[in-house]
C-alpha atoms as a PDB file:
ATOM      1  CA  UNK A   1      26.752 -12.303 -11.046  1.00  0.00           C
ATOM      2  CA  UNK A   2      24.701 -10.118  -8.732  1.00  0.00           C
ATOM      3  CA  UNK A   3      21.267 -10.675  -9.368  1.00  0.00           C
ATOM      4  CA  UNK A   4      18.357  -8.089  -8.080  1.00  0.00           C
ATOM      5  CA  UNK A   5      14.880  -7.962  -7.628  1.00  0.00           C
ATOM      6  CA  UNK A   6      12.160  -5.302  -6.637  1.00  0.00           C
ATOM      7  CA  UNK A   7      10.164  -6.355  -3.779  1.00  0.00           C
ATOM      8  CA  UNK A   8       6.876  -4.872  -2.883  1.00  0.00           C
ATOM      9  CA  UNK A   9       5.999  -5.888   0.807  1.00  0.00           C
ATOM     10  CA  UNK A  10       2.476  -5.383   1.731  1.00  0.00           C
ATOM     11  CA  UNK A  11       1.727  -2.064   4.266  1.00  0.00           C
ATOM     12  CA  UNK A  12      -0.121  -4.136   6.751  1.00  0.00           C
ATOM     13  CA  UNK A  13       2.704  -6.850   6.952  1.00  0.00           C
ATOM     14  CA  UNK A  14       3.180  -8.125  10.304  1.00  0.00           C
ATOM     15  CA  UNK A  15       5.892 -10.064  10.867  1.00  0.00           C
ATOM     16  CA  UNK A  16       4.487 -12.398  13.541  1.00  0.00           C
ATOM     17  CA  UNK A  17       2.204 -13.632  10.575  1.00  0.00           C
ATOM     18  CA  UNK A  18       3.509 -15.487   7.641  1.00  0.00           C
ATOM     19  CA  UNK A  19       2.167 -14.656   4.414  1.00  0.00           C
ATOM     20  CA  UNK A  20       2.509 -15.618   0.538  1.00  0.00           C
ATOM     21  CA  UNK A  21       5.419 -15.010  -1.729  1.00  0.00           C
ATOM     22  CA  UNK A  22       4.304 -14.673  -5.211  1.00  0.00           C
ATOM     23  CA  UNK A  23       7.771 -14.261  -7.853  1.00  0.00           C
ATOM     24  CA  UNK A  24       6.971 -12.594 -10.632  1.00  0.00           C
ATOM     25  CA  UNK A  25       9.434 -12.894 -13.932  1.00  0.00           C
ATOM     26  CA  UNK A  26       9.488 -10.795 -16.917  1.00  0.00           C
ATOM     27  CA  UNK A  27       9.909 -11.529 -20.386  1.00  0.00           C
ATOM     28  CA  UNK A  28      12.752 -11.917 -23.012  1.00  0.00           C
ATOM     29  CA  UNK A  29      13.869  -8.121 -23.374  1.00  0.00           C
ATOM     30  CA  UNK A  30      12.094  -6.690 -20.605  1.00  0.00           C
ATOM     31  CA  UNK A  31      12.820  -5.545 -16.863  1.00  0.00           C
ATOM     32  CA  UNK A  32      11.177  -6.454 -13.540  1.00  0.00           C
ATOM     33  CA  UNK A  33       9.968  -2.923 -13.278  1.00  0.00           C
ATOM     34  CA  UNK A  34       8.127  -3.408 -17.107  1.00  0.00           C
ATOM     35  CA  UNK A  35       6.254  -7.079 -15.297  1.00  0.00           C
ATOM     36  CA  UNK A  36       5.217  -5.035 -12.080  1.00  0.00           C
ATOM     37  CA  UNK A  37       3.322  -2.284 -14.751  1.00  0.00           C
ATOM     38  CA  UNK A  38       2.465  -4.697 -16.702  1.00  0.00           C
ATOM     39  CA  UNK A  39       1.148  -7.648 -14.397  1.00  0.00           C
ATOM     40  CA  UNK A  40      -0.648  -4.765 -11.744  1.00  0.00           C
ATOM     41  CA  UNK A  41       0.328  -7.464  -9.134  1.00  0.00           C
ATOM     42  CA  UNK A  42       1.336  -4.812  -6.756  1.00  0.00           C
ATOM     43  CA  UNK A  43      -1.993  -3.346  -6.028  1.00  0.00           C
ATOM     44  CA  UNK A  44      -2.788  -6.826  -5.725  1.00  0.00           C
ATOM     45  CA  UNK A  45      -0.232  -7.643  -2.638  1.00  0.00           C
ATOM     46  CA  UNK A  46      -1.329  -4.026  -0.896  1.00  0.00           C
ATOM     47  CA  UNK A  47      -4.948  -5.310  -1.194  1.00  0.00           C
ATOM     48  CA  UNK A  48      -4.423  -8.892   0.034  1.00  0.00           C
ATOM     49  CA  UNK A  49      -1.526  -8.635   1.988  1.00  0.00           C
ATOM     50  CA  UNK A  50       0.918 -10.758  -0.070  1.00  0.00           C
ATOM     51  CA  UNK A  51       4.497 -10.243  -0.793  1.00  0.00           C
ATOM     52  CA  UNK A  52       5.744  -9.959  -4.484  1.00  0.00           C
ATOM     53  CA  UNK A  53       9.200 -10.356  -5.975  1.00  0.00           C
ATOM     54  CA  UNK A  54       9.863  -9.443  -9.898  1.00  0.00           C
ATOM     55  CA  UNK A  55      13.241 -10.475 -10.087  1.00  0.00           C
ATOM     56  CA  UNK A  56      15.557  -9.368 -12.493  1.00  0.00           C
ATOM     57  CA  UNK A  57      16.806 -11.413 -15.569  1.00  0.00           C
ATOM     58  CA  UNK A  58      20.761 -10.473 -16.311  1.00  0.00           C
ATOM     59  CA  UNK A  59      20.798  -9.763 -20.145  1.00  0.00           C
ATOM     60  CA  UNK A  60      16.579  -9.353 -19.665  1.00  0.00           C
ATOM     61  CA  UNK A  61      16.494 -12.679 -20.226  1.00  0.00           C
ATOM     62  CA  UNK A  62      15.527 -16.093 -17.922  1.00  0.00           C
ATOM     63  CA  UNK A  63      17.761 -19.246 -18.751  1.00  0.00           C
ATOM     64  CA  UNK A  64      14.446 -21.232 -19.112  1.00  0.00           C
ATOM     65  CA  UNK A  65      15.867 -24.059 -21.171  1.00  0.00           C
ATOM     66  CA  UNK A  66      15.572 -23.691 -24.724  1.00  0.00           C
ATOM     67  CA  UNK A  67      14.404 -20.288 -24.136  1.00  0.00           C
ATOM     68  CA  UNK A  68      16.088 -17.548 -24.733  1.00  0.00           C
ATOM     69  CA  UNK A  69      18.934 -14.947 -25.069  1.00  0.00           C
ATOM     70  CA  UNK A  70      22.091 -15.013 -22.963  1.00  0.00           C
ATOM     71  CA  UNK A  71      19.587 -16.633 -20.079  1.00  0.00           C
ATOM     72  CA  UNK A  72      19.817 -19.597 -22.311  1.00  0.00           C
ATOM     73  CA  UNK A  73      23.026 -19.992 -24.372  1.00  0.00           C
ATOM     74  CA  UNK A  74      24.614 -19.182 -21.047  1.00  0.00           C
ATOM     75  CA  UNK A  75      23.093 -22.053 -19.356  1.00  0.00           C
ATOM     76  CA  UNK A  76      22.515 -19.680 -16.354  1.00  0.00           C
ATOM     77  CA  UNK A  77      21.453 -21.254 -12.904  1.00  0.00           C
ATOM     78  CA  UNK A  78      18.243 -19.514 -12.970  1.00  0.00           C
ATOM     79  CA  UNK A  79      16.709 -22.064 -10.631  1.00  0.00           C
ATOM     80  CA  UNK A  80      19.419 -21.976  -8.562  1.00  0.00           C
ATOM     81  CA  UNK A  81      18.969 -17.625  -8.280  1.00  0.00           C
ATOM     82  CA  UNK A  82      15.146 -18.584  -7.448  1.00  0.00           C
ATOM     83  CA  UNK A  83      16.195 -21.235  -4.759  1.00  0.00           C
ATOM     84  CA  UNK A  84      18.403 -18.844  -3.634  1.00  0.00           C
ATOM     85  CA  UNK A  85      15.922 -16.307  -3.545  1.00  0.00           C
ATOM     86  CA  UNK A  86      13.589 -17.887  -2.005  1.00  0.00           C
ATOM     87  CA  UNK A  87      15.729 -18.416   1.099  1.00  0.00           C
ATOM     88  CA  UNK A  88      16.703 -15.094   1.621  1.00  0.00           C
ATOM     89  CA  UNK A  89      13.221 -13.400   1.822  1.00  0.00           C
ATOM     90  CA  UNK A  90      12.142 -16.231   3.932  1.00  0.00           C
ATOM     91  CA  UNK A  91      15.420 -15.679   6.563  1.00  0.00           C
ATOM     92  CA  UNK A  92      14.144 -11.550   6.477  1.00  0.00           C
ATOM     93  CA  UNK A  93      10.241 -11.795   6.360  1.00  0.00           C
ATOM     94  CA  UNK A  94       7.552 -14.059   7.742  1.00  0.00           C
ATOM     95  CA  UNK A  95       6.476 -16.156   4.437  1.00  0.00           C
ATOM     96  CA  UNK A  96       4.370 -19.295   4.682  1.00  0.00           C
ATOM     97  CA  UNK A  97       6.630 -21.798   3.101  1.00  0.00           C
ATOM     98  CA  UNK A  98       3.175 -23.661   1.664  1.00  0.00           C
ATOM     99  CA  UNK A  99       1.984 -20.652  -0.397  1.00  0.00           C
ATOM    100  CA  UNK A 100       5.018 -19.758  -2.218  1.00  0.00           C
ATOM    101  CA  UNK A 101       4.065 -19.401  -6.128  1.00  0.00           C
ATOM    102  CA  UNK A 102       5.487 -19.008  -9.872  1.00  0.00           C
ATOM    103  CA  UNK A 103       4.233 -16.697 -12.674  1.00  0.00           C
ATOM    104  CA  UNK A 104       5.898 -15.197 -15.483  1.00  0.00           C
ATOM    105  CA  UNK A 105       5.017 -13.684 -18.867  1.00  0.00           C
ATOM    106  CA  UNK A 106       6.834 -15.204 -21.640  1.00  0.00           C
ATOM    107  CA  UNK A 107      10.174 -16.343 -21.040  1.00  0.00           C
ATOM    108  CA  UNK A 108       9.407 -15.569 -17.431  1.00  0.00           C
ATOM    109  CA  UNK A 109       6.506 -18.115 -18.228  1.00  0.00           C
ATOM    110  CA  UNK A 110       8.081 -20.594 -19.481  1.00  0.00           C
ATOM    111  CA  UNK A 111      10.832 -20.328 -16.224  1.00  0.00           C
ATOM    112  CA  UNK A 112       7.700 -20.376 -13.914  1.00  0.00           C
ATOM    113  CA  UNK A 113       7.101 -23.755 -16.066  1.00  0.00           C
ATOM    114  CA  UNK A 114      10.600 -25.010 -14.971  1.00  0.00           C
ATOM    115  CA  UNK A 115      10.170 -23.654 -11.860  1.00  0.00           C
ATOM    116  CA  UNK A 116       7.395 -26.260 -11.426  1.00  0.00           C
ATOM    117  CA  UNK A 117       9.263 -28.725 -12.737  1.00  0.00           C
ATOM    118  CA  UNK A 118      12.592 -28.824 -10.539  1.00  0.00           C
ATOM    119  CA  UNK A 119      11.463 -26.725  -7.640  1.00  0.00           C
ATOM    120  CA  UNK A 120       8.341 -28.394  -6.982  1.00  0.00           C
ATOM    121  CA  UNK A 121       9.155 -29.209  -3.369  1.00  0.00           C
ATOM    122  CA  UNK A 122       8.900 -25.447  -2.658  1.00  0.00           C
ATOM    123  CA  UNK A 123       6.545 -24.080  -4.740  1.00  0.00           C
ATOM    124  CA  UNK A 124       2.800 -24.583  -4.103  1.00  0.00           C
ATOM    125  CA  UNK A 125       1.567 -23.354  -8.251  1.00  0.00           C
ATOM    126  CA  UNK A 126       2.536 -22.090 -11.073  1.00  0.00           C
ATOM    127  CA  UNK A 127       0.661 -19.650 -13.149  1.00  0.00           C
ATOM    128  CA  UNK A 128       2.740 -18.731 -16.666  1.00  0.00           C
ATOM    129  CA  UNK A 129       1.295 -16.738 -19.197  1.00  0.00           C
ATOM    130  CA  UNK A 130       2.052 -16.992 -22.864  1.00  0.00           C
ATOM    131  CA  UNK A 131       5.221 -19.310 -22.174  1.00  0.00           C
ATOM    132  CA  UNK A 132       4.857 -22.728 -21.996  1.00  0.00           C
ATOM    133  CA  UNK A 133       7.547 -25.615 -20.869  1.00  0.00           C
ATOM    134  CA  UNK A 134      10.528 -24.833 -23.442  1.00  0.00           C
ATOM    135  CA  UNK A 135      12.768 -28.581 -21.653  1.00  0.00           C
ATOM    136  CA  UNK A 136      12.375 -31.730 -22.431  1.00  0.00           C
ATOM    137  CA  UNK A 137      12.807 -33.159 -19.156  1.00  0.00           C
ATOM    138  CA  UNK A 138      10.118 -32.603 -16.363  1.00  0.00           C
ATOM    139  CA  UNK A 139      10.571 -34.432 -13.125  1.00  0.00           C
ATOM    140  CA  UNK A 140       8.368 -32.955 -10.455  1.00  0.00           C
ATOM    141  CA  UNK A 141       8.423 -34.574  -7.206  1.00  0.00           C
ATOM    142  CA  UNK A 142       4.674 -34.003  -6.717  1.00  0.00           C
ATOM    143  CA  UNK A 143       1.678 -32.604  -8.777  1.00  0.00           C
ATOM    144  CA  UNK A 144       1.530 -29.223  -9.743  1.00  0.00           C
ATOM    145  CA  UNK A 145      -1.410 -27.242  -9.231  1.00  0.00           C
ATOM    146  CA  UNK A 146      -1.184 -24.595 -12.658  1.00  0.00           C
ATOM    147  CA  UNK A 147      -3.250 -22.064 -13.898  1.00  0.00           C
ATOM    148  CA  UNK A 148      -2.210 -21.118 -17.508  1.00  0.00           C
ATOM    149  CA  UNK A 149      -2.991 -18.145 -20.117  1.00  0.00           C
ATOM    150  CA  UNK A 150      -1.858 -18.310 -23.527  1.00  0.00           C
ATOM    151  CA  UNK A 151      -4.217 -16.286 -26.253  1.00  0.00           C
ATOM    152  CA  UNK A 152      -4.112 -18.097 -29.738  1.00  0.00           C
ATOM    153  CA  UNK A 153      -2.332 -15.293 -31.998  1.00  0.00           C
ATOM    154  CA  UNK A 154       0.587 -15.244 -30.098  1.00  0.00           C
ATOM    155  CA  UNK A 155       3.037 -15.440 -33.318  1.00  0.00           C
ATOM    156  CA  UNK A 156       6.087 -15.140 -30.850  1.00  0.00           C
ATOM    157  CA  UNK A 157       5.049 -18.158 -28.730  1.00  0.00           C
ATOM    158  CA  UNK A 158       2.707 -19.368 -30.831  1.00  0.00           C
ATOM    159  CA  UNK A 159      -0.284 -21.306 -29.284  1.00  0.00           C
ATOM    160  CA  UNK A 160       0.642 -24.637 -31.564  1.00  0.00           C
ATOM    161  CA  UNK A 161       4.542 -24.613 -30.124  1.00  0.00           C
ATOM    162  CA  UNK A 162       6.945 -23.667 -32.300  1.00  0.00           C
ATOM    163  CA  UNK A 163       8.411 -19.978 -32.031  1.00  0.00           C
ATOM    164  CA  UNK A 164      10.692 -18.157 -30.278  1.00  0.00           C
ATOM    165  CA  UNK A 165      12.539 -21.199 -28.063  1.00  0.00           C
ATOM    166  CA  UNK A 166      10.882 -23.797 -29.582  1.00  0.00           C
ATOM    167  CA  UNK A 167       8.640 -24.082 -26.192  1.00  0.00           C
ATOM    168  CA  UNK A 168       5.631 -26.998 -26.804  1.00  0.00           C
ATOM    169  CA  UNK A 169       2.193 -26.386 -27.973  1.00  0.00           C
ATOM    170  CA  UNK A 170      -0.188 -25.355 -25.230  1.00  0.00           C
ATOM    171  CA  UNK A 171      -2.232 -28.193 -25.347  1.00  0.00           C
ATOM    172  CA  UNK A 172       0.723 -30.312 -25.167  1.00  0.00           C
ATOM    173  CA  UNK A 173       1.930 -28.596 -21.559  1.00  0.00           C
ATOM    174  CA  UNK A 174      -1.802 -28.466 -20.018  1.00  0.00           C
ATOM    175  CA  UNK A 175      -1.941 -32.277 -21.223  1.00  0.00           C
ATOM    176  CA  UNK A 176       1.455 -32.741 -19.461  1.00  0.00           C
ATOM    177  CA  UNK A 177       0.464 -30.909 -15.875  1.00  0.00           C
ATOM    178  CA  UNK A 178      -2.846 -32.472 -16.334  1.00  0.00           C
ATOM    179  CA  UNK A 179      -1.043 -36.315 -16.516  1.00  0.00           C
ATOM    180  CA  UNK A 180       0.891 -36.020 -13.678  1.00  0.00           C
ATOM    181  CA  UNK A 181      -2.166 -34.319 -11.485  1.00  0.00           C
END
């Protein structure tokens, strides 16, 4: 499957200098160009000279375990795309292999989650909104720094777990990162 993603890389880059990746994924049903609107993490990168990646889910969907669409019932190596990502913008541009970092809205959340979970020897933090951990098993090989949004009427993901891919209550994930930091 070819996978694609739109990158924004900052004006002022200078390739002698590294600088942070941030990889931003959308959620179930939307498009990479829907999360760059919808995040505003472009202006963001221009102003603080950062790159950004919003990859894009085939079937709009991110196999983030129990969560959701084709992404899922596919078993799709998502973390395996992002691995491979990773390595590709670092063999064309000058990132900082210590400030690499996860966010996603959603089902892009709850892959940032995962993410953190099995890629934690390249990513420095995660930051998912409104998508907690939707897999049982979380084996990170070091703490995970995590910064985490999730408003409480949120019937699709709903604060108390539940919901679309039966992801974990909130409380239950920030008690989870929290353990293991």
């Amino acid at each position: 499957v070819q996978r694609t993603a739109r990158l924004v890389i900052p004006q002022g880059y200078d390739a002698t200098q590294s600088v942070p990746l941030v990889l931003v994924f959308h959620g179930y049903t939307q498009t990479a160009e829907a999360i760059e609107n919808i995040s505003e993490m472009t202006p963001l990168a221009e102003q603080h000279g950062f790159v950004v990646a919003y990859p894009q889910g085939p079937g709009n969907s991110w196999n983030a375990g129990k969560c959701c669409g084709s992404g899922s019932s596919q078993q799709r190596p998502d973390i395996q795309f992002v691995s491979d990502l990773i390595d590709a913008l670092s063999s064309e541009l000058c990132i900082d292999p210590k400030r690499i970092y996860a966010a996603g809205f959603s089902n892009g959340g709850m892959l940032s989650n995962r993410i953190g979970c099995e890629l934690s020897d390249r990513i420095a933090a995660i930051g998912p909104v409104a998508g907690p951990r939707a897999i049982d098993a979380c084996s990170p090989t070091r703490p995970m720094p995590v910064f985490e949004l999730h408003g409480t009427s949120d019937f699709v993901v709903p604060y108390n777990g539940g919901g679309l891919g039966g992801a974990i209550s909130v409380q239950a994930n920030v008690d989870y990162w929290k353990k293991i930091g």
